[in-house]
C-alpha atoms as a PDB file:
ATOM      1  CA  UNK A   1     102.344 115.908 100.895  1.00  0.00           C
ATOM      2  CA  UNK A   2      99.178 113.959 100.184  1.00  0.00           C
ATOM      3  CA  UNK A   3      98.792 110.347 100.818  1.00  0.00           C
ATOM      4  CA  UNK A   4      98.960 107.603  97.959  1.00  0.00           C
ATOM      5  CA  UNK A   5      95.953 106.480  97.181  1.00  0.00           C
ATOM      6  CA  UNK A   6      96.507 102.806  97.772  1.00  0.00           C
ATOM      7  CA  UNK A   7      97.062 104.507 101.338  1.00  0.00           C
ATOM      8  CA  UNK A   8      94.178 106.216 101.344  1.00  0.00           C
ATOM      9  CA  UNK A   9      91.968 103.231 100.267  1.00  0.00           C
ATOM     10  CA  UNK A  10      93.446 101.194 103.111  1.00  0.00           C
ATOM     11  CA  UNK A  11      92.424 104.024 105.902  1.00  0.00           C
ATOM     12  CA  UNK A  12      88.876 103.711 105.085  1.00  0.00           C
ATOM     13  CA  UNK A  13      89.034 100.244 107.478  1.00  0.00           C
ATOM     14  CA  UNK A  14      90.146 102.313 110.062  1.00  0.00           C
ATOM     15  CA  UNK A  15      87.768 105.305 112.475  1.00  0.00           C
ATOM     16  CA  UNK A  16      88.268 108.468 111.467  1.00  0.00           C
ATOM     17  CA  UNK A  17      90.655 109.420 114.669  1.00  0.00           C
ATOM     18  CA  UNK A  18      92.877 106.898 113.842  1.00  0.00           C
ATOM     19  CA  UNK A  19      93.050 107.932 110.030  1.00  0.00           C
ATOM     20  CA  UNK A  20      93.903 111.502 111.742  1.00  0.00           C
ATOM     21  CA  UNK A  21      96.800 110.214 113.255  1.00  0.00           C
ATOM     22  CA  UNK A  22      98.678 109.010 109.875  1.00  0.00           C
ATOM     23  CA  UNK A  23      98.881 112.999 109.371  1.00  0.00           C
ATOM     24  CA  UNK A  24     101.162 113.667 112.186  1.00  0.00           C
ATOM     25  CA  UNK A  25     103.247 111.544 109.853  1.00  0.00           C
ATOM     26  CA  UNK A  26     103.450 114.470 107.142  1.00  0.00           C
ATOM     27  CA  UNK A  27     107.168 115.707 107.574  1.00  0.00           C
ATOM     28  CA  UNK A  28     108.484 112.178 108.280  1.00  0.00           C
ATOM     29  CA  UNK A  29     110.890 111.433 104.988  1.00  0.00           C
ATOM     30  CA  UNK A  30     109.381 108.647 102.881  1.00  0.00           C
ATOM     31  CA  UNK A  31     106.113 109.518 103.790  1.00  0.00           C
ATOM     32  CA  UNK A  32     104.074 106.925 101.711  1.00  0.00           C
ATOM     33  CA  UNK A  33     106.129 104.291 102.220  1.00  0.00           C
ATOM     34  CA  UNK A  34     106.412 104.133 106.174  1.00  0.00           C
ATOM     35  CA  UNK A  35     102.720 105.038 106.143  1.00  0.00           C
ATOM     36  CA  UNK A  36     102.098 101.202 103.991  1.00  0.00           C
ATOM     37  CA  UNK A  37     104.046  99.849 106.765  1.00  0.00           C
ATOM     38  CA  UNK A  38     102.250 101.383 109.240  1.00  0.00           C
ATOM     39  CA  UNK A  39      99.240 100.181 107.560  1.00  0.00           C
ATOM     40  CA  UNK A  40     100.522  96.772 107.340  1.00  0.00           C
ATOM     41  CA  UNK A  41     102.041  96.015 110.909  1.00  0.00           C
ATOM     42  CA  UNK A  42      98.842  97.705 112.081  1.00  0.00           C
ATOM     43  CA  UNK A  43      96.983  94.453 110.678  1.00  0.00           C
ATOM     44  CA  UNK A  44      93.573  96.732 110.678  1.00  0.00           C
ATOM     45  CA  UNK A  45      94.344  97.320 114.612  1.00  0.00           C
ATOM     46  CA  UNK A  46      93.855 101.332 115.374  1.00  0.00           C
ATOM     47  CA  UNK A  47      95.292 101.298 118.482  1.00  0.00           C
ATOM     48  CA  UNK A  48      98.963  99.464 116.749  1.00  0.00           C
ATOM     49  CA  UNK A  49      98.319 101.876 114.411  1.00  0.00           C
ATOM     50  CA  UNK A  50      98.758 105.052 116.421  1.00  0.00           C
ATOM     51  CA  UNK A  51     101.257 103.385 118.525  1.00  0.00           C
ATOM     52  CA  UNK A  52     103.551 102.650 115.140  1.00  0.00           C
ATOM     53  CA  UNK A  53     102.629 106.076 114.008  1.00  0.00           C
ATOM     54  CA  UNK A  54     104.733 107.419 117.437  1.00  0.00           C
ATOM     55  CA  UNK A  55     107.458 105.097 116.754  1.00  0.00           C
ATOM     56  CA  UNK A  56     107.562 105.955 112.920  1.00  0.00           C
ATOM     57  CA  UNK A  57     107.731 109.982 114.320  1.00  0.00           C
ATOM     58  CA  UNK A  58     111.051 108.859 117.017  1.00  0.00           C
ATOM     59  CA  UNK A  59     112.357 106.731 114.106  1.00  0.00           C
ATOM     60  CA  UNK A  60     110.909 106.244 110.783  1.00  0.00           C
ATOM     61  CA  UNK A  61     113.233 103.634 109.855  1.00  0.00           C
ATOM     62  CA  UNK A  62     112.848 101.421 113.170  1.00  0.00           C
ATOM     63  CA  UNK A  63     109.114 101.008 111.182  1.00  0.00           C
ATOM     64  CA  UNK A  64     110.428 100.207 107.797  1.00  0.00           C
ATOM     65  CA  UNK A  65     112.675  97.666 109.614  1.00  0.00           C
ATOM     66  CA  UNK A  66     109.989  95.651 111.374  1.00  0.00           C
ATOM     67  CA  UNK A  67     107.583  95.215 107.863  1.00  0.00           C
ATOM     68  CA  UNK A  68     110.067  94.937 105.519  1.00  0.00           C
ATOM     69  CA  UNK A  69     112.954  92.404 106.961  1.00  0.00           C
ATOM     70  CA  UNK A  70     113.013  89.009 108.871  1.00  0.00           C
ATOM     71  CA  UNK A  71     114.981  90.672 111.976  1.00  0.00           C
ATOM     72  CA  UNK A  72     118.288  90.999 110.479  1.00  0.00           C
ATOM     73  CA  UNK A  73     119.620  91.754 107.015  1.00  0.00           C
ATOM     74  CA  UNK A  74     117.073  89.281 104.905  1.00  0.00           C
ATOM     75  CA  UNK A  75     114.553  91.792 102.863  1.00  0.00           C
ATOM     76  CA  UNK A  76     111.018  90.361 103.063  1.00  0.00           C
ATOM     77  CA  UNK A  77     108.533  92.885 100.917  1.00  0.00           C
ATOM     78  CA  UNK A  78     109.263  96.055 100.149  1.00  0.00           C
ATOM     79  CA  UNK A  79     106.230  99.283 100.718  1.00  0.00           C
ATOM     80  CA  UNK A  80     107.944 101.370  98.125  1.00  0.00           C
ATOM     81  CA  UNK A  81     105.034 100.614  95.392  1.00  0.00           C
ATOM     82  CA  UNK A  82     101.640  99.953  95.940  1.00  0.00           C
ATOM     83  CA  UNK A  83     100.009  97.944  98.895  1.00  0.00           C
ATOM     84  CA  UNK A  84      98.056  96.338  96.186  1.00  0.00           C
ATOM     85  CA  UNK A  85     101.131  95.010  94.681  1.00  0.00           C
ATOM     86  CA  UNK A  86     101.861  92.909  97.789  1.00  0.00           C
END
């Protein structure tokens, strides 16, 4: 499944390996939307970035979890649309 292209536009801050690993991310379910929170925990950091892509590939939804809610039930943002909408 292809990328978004809000997603796509946000890997161009990142080197090319690190874009690379956001494809090992291709069978995990809600693909574009734990790939914007990837994005977004990640803070432009490649080396977060491929350390939330591993967590996102033991548990997709621990990663949805830590950029979308305050550390308990309270929903912050939500990734399901566009990073530009944030």
């Amino acid at each position: 499944m292809p990328l978004p292209p809000d997603v796509e536009r946000a890997l161009l801050a990142y080197p090319e390996a690190a874009r690379s690993e956001l494809a090992r991310l291709e069978d995990v379910p809600e693909l574009a939307r734990v790939a914007r929170c990837v994005l977004y925990l990640a803070g432009g950091d490649p080396e977060k970035l491929v350390q939330l892509v591993v967590a996102a590939r033991t548990d997709y939804r621990d990663v949805i979890w830590w950029a979308e809610y305050d550390g308990g039930e309270t929903c912050l943002r939500s990734f399901m649309g566009p990073l530009d909408d944030l």
